[in-house]
C-alpha atoms as a PDB file:
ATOM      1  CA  UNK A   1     -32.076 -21.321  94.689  1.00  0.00           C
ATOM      2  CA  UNK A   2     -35.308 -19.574  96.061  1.00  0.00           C
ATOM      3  CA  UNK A   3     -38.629 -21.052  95.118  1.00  0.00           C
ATOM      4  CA  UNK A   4     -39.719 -17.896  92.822  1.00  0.00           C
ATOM      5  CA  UNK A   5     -36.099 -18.757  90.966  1.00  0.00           C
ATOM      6  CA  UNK A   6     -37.126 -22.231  90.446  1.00  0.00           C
ATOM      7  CA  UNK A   7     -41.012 -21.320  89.332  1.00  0.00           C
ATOM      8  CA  UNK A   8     -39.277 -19.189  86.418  1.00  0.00           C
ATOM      9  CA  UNK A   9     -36.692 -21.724  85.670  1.00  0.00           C
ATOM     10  CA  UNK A  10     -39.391 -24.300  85.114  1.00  0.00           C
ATOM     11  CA  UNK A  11     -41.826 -21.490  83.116  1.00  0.00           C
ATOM     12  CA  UNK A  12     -38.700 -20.801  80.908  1.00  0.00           C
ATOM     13  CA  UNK A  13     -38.264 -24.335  80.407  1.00  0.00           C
ATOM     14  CA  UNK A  14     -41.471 -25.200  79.413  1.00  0.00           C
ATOM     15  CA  UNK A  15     -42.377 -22.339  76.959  1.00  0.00           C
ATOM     16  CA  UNK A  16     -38.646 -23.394  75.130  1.00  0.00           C
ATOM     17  CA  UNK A  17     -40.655 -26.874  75.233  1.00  0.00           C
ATOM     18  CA  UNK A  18     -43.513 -25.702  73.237  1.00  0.00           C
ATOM     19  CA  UNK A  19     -41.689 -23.059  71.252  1.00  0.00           C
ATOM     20  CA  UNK A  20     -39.505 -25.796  69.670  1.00  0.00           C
ATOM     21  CA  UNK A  21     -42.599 -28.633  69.650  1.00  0.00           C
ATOM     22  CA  UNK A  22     -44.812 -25.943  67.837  1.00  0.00           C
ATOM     23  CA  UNK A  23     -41.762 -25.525  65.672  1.00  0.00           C
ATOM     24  CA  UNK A  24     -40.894 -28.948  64.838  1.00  0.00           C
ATOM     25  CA  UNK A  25     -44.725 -29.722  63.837  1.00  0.00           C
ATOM     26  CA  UNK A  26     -44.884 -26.445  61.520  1.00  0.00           C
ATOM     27  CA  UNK A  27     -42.115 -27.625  59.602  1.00  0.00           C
ATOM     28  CA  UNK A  28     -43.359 -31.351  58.859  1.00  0.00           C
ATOM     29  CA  UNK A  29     -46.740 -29.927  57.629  1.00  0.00           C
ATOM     30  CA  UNK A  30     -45.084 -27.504  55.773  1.00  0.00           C
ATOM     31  CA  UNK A  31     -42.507 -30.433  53.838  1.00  0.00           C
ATOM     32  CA  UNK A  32     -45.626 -31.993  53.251  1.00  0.00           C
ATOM     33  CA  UNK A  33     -47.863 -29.593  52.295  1.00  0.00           C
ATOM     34  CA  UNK A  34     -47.058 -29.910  48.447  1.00  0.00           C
ATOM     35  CA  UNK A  35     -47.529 -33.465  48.540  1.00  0.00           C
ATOM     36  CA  UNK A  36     -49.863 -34.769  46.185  1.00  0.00           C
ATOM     37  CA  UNK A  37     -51.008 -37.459  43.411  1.00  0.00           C
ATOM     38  CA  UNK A  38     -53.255 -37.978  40.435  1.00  0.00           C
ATOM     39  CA  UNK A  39     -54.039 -39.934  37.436  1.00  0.00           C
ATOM     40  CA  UNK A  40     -53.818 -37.963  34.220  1.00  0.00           C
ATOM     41  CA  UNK A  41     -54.356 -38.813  30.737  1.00  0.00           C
ATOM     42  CA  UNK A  42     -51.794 -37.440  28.313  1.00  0.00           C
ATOM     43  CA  UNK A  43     -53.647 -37.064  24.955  1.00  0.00           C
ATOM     44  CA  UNK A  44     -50.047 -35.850  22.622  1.00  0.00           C
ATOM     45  CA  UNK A  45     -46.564 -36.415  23.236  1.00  0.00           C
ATOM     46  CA  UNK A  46     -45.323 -33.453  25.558  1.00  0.00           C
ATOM     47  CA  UNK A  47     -42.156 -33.245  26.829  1.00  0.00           C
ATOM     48  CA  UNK A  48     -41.038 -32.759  30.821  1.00  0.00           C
ATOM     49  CA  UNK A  49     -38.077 -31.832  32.034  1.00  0.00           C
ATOM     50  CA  UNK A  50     -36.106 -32.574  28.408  1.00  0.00           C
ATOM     51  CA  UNK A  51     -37.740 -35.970  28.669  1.00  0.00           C
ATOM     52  CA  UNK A  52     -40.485 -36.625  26.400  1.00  0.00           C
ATOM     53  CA  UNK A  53     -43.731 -37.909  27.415  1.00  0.00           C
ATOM     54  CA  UNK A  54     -45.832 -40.388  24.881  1.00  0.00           C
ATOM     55  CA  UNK A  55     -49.840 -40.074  25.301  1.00  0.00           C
ATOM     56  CA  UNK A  56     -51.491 -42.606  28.010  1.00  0.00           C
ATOM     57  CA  UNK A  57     -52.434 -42.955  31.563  1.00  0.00           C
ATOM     58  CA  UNK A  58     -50.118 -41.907  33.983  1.00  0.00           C
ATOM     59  CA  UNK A  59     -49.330 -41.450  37.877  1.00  0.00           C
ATOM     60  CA  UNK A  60     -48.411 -37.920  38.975  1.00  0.00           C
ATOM     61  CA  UNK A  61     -46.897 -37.108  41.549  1.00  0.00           C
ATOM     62  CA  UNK A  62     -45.318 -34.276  43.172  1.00  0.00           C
ATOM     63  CA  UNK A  63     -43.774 -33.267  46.526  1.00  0.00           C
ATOM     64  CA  UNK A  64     -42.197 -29.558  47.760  1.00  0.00           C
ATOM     65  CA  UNK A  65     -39.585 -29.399  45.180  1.00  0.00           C
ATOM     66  CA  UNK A  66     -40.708 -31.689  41.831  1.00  0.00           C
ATOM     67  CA  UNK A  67     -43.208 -33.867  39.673  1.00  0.00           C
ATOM     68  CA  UNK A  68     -42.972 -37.099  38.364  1.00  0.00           C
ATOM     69  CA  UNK A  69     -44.518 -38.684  35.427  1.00  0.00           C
ATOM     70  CA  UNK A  70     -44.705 -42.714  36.292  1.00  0.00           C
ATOM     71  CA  UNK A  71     -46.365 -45.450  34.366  1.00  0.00           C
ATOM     72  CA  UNK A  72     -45.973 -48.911  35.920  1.00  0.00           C
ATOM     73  CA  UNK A  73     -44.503 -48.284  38.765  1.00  0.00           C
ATOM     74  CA  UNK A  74     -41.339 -46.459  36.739  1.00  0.00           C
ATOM     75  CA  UNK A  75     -40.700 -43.320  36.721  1.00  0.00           C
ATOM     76  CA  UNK A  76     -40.778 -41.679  33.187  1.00  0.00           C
ATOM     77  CA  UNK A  77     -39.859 -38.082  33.444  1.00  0.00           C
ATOM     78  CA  UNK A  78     -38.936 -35.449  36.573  1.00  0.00           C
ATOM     79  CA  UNK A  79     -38.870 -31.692  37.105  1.00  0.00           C
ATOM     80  CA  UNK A  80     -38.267 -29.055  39.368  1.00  0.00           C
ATOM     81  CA  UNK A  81     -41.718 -27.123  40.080  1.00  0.00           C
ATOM     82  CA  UNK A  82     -42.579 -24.056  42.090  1.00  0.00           C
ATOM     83  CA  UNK A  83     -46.036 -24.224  44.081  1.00  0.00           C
ATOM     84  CA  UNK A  84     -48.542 -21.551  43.126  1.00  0.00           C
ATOM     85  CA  UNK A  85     -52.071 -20.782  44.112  1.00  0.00           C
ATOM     86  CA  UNK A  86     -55.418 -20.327  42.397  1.00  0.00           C
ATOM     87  CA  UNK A  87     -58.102 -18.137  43.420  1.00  0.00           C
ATOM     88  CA  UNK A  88     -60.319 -21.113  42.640  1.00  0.00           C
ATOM     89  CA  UNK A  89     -60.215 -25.123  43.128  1.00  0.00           C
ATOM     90  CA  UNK A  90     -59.371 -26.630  39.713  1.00  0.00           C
ATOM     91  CA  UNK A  91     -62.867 -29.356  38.506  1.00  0.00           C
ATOM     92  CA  UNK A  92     -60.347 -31.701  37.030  1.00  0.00           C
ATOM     93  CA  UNK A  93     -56.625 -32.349  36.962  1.00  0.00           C
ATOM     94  CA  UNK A  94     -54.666 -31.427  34.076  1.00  0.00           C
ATOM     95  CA  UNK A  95     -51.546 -30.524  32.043  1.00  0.00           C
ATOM     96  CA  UNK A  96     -50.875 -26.777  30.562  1.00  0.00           C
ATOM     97  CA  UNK A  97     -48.276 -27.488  27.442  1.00  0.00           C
ATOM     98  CA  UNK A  98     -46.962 -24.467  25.434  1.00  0.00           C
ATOM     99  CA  UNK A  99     -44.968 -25.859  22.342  1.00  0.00           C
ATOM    100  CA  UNK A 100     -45.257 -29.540  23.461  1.00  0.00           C
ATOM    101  CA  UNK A 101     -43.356 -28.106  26.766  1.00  0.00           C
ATOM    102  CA  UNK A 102     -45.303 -29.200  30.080  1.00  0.00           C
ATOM    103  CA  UNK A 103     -45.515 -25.854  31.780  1.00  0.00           C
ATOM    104  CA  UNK A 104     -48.324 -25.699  34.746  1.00  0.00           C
ATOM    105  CA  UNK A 105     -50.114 -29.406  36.617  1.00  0.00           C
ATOM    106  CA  UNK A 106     -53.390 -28.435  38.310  1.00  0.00           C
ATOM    107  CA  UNK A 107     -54.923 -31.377  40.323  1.00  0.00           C
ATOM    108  CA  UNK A 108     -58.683 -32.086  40.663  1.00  0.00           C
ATOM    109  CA  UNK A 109     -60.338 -30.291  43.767  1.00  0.00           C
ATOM    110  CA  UNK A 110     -57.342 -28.409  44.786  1.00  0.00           C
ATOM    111  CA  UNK A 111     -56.393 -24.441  44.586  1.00  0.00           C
ATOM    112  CA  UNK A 112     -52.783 -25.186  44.733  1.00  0.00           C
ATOM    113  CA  UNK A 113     -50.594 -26.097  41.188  1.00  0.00           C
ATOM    114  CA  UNK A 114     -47.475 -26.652  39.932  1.00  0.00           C
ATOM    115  CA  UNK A 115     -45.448 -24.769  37.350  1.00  0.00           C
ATOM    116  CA  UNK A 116     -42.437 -26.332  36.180  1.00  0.00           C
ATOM    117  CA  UNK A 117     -39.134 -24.326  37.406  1.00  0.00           C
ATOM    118  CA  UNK A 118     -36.555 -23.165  34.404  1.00  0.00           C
END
């Protein structure tokens, strides 16, 4: 093998090194990039997912793919959700219901939300 054979063996190499690296670190921060939690009050029963939700403090959380409702620990209702994106940061988080139905979860200082998937 001549040395300029070896110098682009070891430059292919190397790029495929970063390529997948660069890859591999793109996809974590993008699994993650939904990942969130808050504290909201729930003033009237609303339901999530088909399960209903009474009023009181609750633990939000959601990930890529869903939000959960959880109170002590438990979790109290699930759903699907699709990330969306606001033109502005929401002040505060909170809860759009239409007909008792939970339908969009904005969190406090963020531009990204949740609407719940059908």
């Amino acid at each position: 093998m001549s040395r300029t054979s070896f110098k682009v063996s070891i430059l292919f190499v190397a790029v495929a090194l970063m390529f997948f690296a660069s890859s591999a670190v793109h996809a974590n921060t993008a699994a993650n990039k939904g990942d969130i939690a808050t504290t909201l009050n729930v003033m009237t029963q609303v339901t999530l997912g088909g399960t209903s939700i009474a009023p009181g403090t609750y633990t939000v959380k959601a990930d890529g793919s869903k939000v959960m409702f959880l109170q002590n620990g438990k979790t109290v209702a699930q759903a699907n959700v699709e990330w969306k994106d606001s033109a502005q940061k929401s002040p505060y988080s909170n809860l759009l219901a239409e007909q008792g139905a939970v339908k969009e979860i904005h969190f406090s200082g963020k531009t990204r939300y949740v609407t719940i998937a059908q």
